[in-house]
C-alpha atoms as a PDB file:
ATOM      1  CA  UNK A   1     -18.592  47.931  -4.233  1.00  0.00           C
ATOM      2  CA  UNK A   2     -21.754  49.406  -4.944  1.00  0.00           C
ATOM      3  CA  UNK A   3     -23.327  47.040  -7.125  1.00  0.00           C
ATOM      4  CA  UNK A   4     -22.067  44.409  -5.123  1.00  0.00           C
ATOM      5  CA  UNK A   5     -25.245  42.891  -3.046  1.00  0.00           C
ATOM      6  CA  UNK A   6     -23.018  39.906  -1.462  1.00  0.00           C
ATOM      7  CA  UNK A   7     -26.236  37.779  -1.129  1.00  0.00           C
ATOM      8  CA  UNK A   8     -24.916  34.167  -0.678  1.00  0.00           C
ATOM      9  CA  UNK A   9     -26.230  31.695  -3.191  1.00  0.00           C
ATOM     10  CA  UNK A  10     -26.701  28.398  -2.279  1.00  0.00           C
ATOM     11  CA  UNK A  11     -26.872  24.973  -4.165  1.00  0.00           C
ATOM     12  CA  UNK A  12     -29.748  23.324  -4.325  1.00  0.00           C
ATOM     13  CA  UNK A  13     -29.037  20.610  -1.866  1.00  0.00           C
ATOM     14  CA  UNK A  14     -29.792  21.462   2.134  1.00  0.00           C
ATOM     15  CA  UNK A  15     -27.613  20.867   4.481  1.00  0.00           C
ATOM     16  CA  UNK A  16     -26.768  17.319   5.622  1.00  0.00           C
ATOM     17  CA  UNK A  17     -28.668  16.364   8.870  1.00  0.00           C
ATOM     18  CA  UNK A  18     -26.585  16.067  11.623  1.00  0.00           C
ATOM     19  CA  UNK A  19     -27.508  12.540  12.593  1.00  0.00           C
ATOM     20  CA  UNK A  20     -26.202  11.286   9.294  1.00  0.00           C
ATOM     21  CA  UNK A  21     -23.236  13.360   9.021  1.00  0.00           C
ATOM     22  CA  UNK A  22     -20.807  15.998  10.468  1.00  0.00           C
ATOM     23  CA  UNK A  23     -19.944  17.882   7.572  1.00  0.00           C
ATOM     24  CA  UNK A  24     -20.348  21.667   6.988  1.00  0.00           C
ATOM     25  CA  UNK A  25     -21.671  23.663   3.961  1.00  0.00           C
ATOM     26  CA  UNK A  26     -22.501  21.474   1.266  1.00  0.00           C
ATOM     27  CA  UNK A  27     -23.525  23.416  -2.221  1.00  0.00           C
ATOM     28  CA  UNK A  28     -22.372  26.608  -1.613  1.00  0.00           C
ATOM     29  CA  UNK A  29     -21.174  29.557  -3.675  1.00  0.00           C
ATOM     30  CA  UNK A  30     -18.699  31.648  -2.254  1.00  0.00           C
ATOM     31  CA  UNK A  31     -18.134  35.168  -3.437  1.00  0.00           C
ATOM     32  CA  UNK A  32     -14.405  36.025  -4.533  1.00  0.00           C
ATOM     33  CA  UNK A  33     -13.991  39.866  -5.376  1.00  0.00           C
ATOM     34  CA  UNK A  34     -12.915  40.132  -9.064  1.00  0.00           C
ATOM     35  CA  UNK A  35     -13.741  36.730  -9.856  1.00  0.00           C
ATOM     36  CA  UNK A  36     -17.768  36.062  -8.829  1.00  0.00           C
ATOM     37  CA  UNK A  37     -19.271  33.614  -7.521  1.00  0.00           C
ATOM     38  CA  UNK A  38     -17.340  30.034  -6.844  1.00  0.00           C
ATOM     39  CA  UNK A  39     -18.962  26.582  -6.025  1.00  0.00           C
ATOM     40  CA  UNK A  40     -15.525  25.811  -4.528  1.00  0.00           C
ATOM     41  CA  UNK A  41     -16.127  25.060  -0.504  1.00  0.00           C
ATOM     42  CA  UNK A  42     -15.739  21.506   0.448  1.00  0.00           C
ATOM     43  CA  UNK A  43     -17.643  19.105   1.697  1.00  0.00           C
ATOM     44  CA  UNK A  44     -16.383  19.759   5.095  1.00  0.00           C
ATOM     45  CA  UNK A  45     -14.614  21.826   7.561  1.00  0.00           C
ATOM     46  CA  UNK A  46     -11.226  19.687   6.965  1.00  0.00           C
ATOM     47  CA  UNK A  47     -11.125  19.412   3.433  1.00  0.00           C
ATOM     48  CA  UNK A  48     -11.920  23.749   3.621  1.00  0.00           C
ATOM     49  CA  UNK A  49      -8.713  23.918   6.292  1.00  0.00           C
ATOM     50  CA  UNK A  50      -6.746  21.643   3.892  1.00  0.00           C
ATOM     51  CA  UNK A  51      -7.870  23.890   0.599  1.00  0.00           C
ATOM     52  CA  UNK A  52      -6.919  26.672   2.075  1.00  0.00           C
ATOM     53  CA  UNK A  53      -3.692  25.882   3.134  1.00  0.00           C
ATOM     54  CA  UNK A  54      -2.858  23.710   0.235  1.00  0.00           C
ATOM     55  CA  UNK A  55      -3.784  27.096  -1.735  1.00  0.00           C
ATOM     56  CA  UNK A  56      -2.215  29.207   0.330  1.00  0.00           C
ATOM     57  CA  UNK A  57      -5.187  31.988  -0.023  1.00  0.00           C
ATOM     58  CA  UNK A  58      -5.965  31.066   3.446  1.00  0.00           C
ATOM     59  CA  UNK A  59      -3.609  29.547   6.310  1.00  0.00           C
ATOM     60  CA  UNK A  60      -4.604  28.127   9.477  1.00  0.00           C
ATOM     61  CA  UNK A  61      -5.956  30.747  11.667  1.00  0.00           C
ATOM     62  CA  UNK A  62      -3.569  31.206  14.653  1.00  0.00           C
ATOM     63  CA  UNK A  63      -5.165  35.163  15.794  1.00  0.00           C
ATOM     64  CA  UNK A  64      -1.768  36.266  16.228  1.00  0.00           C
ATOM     65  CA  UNK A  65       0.255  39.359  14.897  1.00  0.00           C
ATOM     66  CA  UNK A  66       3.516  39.809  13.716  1.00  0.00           C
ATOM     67  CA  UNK A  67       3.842  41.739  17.355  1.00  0.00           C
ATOM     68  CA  UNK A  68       3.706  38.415  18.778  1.00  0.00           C
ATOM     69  CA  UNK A  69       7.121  37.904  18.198  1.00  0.00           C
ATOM     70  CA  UNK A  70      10.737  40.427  19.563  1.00  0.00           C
ATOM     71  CA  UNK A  71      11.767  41.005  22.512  1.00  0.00           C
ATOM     72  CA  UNK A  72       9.050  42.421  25.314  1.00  0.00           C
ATOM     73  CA  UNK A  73      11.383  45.350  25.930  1.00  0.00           C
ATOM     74  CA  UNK A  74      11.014  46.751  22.433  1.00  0.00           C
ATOM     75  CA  UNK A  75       7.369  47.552  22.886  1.00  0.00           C
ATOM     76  CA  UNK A  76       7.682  51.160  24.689  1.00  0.00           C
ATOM     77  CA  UNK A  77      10.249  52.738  22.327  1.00  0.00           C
ATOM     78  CA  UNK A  78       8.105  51.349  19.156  1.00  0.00           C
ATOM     79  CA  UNK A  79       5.400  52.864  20.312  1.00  0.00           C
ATOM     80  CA  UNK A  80       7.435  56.090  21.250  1.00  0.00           C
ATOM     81  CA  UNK A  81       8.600  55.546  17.362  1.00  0.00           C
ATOM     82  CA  UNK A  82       5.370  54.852  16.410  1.00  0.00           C
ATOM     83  CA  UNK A  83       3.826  59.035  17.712  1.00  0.00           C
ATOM     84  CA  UNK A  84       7.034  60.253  15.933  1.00  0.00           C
ATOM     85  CA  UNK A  85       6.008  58.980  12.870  1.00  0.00           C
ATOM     86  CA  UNK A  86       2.540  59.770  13.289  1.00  0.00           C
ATOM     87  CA  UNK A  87       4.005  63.836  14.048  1.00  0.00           C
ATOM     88  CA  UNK A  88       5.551  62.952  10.930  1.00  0.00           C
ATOM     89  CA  UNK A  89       2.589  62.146   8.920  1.00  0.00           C
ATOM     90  CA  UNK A  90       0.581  65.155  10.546  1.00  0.00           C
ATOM     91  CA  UNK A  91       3.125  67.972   9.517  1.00  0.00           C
ATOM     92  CA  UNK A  92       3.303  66.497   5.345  1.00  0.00           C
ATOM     93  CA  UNK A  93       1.650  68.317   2.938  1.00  0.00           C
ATOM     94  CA  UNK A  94      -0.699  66.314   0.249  1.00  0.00           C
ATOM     95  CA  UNK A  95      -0.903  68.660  -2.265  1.00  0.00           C
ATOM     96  CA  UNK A  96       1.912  67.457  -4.312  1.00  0.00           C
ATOM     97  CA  UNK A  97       0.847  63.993  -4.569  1.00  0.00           C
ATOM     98  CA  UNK A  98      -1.170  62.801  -7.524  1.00  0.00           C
ATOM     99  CA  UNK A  99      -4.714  61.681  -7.669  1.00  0.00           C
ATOM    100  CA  UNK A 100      -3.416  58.097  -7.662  1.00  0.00           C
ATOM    101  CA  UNK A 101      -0.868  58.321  -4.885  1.00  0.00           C
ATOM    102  CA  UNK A 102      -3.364  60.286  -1.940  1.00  0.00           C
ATOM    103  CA  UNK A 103      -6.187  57.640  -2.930  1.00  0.00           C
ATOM    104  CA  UNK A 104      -3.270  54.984  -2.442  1.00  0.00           C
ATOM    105  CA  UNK A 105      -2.266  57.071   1.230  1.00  0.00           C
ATOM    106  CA  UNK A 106      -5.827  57.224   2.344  1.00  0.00           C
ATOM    107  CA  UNK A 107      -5.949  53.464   1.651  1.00  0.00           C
ATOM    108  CA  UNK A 108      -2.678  52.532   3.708  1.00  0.00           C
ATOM    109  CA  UNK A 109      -3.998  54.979   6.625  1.00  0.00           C
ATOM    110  CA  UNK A 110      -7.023  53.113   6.874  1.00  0.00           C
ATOM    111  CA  UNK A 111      -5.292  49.602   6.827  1.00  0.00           C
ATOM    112  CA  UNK A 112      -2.836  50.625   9.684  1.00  0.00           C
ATOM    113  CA  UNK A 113      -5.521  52.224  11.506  1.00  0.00           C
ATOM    114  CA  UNK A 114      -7.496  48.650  11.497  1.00  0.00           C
ATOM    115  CA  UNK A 115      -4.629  47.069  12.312  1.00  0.00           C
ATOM    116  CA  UNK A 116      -3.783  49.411  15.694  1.00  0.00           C
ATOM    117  CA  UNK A 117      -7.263  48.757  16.236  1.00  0.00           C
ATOM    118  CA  UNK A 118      -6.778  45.554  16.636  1.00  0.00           C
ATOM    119  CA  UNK A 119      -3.020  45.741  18.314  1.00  0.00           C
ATOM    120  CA  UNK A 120      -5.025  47.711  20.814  1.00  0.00           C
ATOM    121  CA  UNK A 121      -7.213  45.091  22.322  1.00  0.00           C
ATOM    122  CA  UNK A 122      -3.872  42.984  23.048  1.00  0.00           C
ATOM    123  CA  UNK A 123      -2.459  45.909  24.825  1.00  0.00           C
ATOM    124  CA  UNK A 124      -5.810  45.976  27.167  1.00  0.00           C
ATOM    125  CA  UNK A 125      -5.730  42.290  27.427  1.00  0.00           C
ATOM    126  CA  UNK A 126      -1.942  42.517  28.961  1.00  0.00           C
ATOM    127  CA  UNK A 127      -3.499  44.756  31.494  1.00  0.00           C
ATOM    128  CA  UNK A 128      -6.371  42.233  32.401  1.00  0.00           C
ATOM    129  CA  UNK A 129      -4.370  39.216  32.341  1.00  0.00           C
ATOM    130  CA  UNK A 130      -1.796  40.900  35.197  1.00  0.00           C
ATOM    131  CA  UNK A 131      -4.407  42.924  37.230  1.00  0.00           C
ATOM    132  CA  UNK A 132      -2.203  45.547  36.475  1.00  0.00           C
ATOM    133  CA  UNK A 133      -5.732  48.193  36.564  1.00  0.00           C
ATOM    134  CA  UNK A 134      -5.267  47.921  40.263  1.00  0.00           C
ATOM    135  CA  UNK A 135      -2.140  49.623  40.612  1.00  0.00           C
ATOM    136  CA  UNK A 136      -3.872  52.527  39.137  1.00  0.00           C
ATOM    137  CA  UNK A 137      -6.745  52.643  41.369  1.00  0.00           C
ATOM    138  CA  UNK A 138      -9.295  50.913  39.377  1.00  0.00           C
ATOM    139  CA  UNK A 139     -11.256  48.383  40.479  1.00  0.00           C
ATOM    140  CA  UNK A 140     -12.165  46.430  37.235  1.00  0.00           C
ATOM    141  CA  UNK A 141     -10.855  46.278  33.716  1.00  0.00           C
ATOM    142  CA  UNK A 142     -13.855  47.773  32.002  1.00  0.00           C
ATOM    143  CA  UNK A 143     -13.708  50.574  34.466  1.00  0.00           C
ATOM    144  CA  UNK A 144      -9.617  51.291  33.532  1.00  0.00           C
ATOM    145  CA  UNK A 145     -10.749  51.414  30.158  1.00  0.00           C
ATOM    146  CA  UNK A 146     -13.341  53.641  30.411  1.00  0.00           C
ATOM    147  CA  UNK A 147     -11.741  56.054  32.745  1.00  0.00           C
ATOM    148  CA  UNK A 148      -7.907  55.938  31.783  1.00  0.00           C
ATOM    149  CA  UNK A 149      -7.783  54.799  28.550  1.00  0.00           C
ATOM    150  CA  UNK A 150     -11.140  56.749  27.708  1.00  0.00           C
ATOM    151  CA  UNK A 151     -12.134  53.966  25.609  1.00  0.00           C
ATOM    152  CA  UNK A 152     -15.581  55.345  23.895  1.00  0.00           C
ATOM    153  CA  UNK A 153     -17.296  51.881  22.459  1.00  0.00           C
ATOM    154  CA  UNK A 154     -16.611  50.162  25.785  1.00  0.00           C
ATOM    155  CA  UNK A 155     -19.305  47.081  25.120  1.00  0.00           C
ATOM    156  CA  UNK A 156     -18.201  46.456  21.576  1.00  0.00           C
ATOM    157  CA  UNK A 157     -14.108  46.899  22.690  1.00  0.00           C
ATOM    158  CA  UNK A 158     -14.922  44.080  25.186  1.00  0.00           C
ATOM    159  CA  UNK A 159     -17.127  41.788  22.915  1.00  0.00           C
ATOM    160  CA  UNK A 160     -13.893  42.426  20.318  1.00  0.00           C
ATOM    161  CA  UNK A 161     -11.717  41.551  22.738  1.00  0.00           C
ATOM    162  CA  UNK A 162     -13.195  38.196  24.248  1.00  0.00           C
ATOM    163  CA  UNK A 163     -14.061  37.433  20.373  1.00  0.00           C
ATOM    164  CA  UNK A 164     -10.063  37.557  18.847  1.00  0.00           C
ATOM    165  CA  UNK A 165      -7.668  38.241  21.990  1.00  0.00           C
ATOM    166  CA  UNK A 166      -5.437  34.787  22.748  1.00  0.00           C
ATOM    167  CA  UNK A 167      -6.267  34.217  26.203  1.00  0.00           C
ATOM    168  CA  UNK A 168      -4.593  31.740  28.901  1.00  0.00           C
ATOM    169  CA  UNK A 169      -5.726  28.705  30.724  1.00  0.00           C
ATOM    170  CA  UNK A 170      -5.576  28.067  34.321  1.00  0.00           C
ATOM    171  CA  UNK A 171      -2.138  26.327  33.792  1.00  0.00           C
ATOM    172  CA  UNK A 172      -0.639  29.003  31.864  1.00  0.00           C
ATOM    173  CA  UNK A 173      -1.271  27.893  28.558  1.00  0.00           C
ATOM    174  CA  UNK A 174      -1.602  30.197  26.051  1.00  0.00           C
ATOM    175  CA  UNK A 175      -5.080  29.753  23.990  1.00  0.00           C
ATOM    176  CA  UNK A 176      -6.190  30.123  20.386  1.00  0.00           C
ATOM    177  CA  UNK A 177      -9.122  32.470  19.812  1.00  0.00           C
ATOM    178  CA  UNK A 178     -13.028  32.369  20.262  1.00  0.00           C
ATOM    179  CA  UNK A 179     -12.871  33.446  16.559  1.00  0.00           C
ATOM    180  CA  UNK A 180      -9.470  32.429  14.807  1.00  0.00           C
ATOM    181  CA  UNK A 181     -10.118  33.783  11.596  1.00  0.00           C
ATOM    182  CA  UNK A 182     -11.620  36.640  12.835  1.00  0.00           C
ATOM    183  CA  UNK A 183      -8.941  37.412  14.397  1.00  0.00           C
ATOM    184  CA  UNK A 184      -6.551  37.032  11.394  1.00  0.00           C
ATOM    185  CA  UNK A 185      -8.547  39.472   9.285  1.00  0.00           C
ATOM    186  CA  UNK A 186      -8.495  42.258  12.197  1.00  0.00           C
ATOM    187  CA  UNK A 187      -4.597  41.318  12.415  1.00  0.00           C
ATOM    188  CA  UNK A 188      -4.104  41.886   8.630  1.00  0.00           C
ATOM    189  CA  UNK A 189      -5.827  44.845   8.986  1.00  0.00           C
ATOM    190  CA  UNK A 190      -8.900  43.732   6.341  1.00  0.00           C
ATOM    191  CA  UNK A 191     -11.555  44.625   9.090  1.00  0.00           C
ATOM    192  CA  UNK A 192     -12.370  47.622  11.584  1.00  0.00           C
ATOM    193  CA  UNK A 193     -14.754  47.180  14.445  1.00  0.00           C
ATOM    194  CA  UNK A 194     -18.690  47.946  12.879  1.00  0.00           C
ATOM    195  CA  UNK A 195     -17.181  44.485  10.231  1.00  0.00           C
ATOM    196  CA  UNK A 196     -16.367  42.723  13.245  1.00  0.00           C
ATOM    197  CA  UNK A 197     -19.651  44.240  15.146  1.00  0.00           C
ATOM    198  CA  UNK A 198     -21.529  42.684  11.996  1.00  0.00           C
ATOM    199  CA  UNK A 199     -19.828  39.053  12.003  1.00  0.00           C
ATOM    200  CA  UNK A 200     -20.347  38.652  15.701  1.00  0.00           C
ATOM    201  CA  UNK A 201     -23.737  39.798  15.569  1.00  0.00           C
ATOM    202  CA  UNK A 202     -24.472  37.173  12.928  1.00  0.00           C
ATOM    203  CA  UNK A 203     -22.767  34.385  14.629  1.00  0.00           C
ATOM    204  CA  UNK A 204     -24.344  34.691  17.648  1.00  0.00           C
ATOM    205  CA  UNK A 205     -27.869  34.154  15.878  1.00  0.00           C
ATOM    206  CA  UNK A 206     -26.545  31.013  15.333  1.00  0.00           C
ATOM    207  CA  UNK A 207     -28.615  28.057  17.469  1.00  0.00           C
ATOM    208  CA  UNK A 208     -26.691  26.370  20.088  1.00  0.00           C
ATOM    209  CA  UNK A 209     -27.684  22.976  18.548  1.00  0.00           C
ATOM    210  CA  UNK A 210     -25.872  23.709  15.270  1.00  0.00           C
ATOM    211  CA  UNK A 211     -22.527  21.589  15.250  1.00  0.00           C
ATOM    212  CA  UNK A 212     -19.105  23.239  15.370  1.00  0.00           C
ATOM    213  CA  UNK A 213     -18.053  22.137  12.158  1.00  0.00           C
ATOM    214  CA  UNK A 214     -20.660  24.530  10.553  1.00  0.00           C
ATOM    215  CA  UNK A 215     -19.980  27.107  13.312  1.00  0.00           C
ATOM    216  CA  UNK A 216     -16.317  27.350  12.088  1.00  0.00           C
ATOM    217  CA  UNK A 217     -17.663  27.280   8.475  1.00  0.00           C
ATOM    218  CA  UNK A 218     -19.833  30.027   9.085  1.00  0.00           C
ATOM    219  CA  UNK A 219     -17.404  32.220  10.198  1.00  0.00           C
ATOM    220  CA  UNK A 220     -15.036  31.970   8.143  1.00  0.00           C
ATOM    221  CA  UNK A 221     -17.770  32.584   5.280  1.00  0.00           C
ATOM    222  CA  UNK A 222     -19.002  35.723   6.871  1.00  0.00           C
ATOM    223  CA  UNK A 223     -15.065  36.839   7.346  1.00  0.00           C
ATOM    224  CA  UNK A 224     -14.475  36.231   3.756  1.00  0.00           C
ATOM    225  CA  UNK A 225     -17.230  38.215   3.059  1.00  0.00           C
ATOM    226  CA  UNK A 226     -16.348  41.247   5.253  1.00  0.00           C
ATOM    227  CA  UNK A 227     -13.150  41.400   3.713  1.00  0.00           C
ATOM    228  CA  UNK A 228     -14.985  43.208   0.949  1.00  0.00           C
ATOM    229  CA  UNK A 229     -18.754  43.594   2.451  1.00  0.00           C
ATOM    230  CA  UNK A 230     -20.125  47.045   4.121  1.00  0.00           C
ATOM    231  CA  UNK A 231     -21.107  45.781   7.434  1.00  0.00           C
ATOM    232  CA  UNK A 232     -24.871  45.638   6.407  1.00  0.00           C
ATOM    233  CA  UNK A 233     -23.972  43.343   3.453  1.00  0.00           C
ATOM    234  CA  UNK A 234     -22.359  41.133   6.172  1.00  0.00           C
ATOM    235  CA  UNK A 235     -25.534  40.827   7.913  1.00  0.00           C
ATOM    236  CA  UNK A 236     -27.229  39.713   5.162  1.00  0.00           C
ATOM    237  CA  UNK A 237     -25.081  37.170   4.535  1.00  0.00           C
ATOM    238  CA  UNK A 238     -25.226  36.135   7.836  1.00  0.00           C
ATOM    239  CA  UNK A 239     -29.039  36.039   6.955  1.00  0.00           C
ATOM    240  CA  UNK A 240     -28.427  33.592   4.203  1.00  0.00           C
ATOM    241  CA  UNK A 241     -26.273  31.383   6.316  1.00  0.00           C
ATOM    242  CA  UNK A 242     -28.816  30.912   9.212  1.00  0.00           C
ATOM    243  CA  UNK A 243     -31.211  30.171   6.656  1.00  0.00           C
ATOM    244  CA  UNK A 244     -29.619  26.945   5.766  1.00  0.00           C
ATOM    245  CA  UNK A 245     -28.449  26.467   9.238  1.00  0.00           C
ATOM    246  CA  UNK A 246     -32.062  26.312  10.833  1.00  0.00           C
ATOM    247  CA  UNK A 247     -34.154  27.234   7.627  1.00  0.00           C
ATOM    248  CA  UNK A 248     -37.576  26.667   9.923  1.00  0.00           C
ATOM    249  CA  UNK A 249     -36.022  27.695  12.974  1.00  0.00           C
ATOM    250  CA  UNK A 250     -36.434  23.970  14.983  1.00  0.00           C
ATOM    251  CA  UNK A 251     -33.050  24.486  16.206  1.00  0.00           C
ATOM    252  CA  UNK A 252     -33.528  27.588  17.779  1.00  0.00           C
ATOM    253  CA  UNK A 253     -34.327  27.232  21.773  1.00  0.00           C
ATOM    254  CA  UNK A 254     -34.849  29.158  24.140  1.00  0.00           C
ATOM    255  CA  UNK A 255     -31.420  29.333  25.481  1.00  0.00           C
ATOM    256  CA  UNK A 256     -30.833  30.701  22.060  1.00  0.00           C
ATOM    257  CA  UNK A 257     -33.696  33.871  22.950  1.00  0.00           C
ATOM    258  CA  UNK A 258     -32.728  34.508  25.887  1.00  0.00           C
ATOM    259  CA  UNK A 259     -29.029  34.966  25.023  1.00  0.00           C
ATOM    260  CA  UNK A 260     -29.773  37.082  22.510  1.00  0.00           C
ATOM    261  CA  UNK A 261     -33.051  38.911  25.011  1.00  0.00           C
ATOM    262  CA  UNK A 262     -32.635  42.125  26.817  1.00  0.00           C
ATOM    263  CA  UNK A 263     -33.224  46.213  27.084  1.00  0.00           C
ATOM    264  CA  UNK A 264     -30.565  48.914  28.051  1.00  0.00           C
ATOM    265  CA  UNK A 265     -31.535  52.236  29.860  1.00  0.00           C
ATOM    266  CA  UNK A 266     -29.523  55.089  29.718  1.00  0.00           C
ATOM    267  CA  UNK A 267     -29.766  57.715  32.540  1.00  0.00           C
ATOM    268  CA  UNK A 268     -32.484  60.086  32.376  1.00  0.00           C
ATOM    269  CA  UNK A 269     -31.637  63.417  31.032  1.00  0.00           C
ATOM    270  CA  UNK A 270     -33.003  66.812  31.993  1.00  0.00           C
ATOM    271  CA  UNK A 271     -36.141  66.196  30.650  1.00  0.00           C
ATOM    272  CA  UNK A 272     -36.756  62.419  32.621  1.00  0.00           C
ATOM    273  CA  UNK A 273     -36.383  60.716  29.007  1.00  0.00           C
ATOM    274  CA  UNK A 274     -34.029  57.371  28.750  1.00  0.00           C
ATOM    275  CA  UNK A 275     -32.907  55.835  25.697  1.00  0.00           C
END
């Protein structure tokens, strides 16, 4: 991990213009942990979908869990299974295990800990889609999860949230994802929230102008890479990637600033200062 800098290395042909043609990365090399660095991506954002599910190292993004499916009923006594196991874990003793097996535990905590991470922002989404914060008092969902739930990273729970939570249209229908493959990754478990801080961050540098086929490639190239990235390596990447999408920054407007513009002041404290 260390001496892997995850800078993105490009062909040496740009990318297409859009006027003459819709396709996404052209020339890249993609980074594949234990193997290096690939020229594999096609020519498009089909042919990548298509590779990747011809391949099977990739299937079409859907941004659901395995909890999508089961009776609703179910969900209370797993989760009332779920703090008896965790008792469980808390009262076993690690000092019998073998080098090998508590780097192996540490590794499976961490992966189900991403992965009730990201179970979690369904559970406040089932709250916001029925209102139900209201029958408790509270007059908005951000202001349930602050006070009840005593969420602590409130703005980057909800920028998760609205980035890989399925949400419904007007007739009921459910939706897929802002971020599909986002979404997977969190749902496997392969990312906790400062990778998924990093990827959004870097998408949303992208320009409005840039086309949605090399939107979708882009993010699924910066998920790849947070799959195995620290989440500064992912911003470098994400560097890399805007630097082919608007290399002399044309397609940046000011829409695009003023998204991205603005200042936060905290309270004052004792002594009058604000951060």
């Amino acid at each position: 991990m260390a001496d892997n800098k995850y800078n993105v290395q490009p062909g040496d042909q740009p990318l297409p213009d859009d006027s003459r043609s819709s396709a996404g990365f052209e020339s890249w090399e993609v980074w594949r942990p234990g193997q290096g660095w690939e020229p594999d991506l096609p020519q498009s954002y089909a042919a990548l979908m298509a590779a990747r599910i011809a391949t099977g190292r990739d299937p079409a993004p859907t941004g659901e869990s395995a909890e999508s499916s089961g009776p609703d009923g179910d969900l209370p006594a797993l989760y009332a299974l779920l703090g008896q196991v965790v008792d469980q874990i808390a009262a076993a003793e690690s000092s019998g295990l073998s080098d090998a097996q508590v780097v192996e535990v540490a590794e499976a905590h961490e992966l189900i800990a991403r992965r009730l991470w990201g179970l979690g922002h369904r559970r406040v989404m089932d709250i916001s889609d029925r209102g139900a914060f209201t029958k408790t008092g509270h007059k908005s969902i951000r202001q349930f999860m602050d006070d009840r739930l005593r969420i602590t990273d409130l703005r980057g729970r909800v920028a998760a949230m609205d980035a890989i939570c399925a949400k419904y249209s007007m007739q009921g229908e459910r939706l897929t994802p802002k971020h599909p493959y986002l979404a997977d990754a969190v749902a496997e478990g392969a990312l906790g929230p400062s990778h998924v801080t990093a990827v959004l961050e870097a998408l949303d540098k992208i320009p409005a102008a840039v086309i949605p086929e090399k939107k979708h490639a882009a993010e699924m190239l910066l998920v790849d890479a947070a799959r195995s990235c620290t989440p500064t390596q992912i911003g470098k990447v994400g560097q890399k990637i805007l630097g082919y999408l608007d290399p002399d920054g044309s397609l940046t407007e000011d829409r695009d600033r003023a998204r991205r513009r603005g200042i936060r002041l905290s309270p004052q404290d004792s002594q009058l200062m604000s951060k």
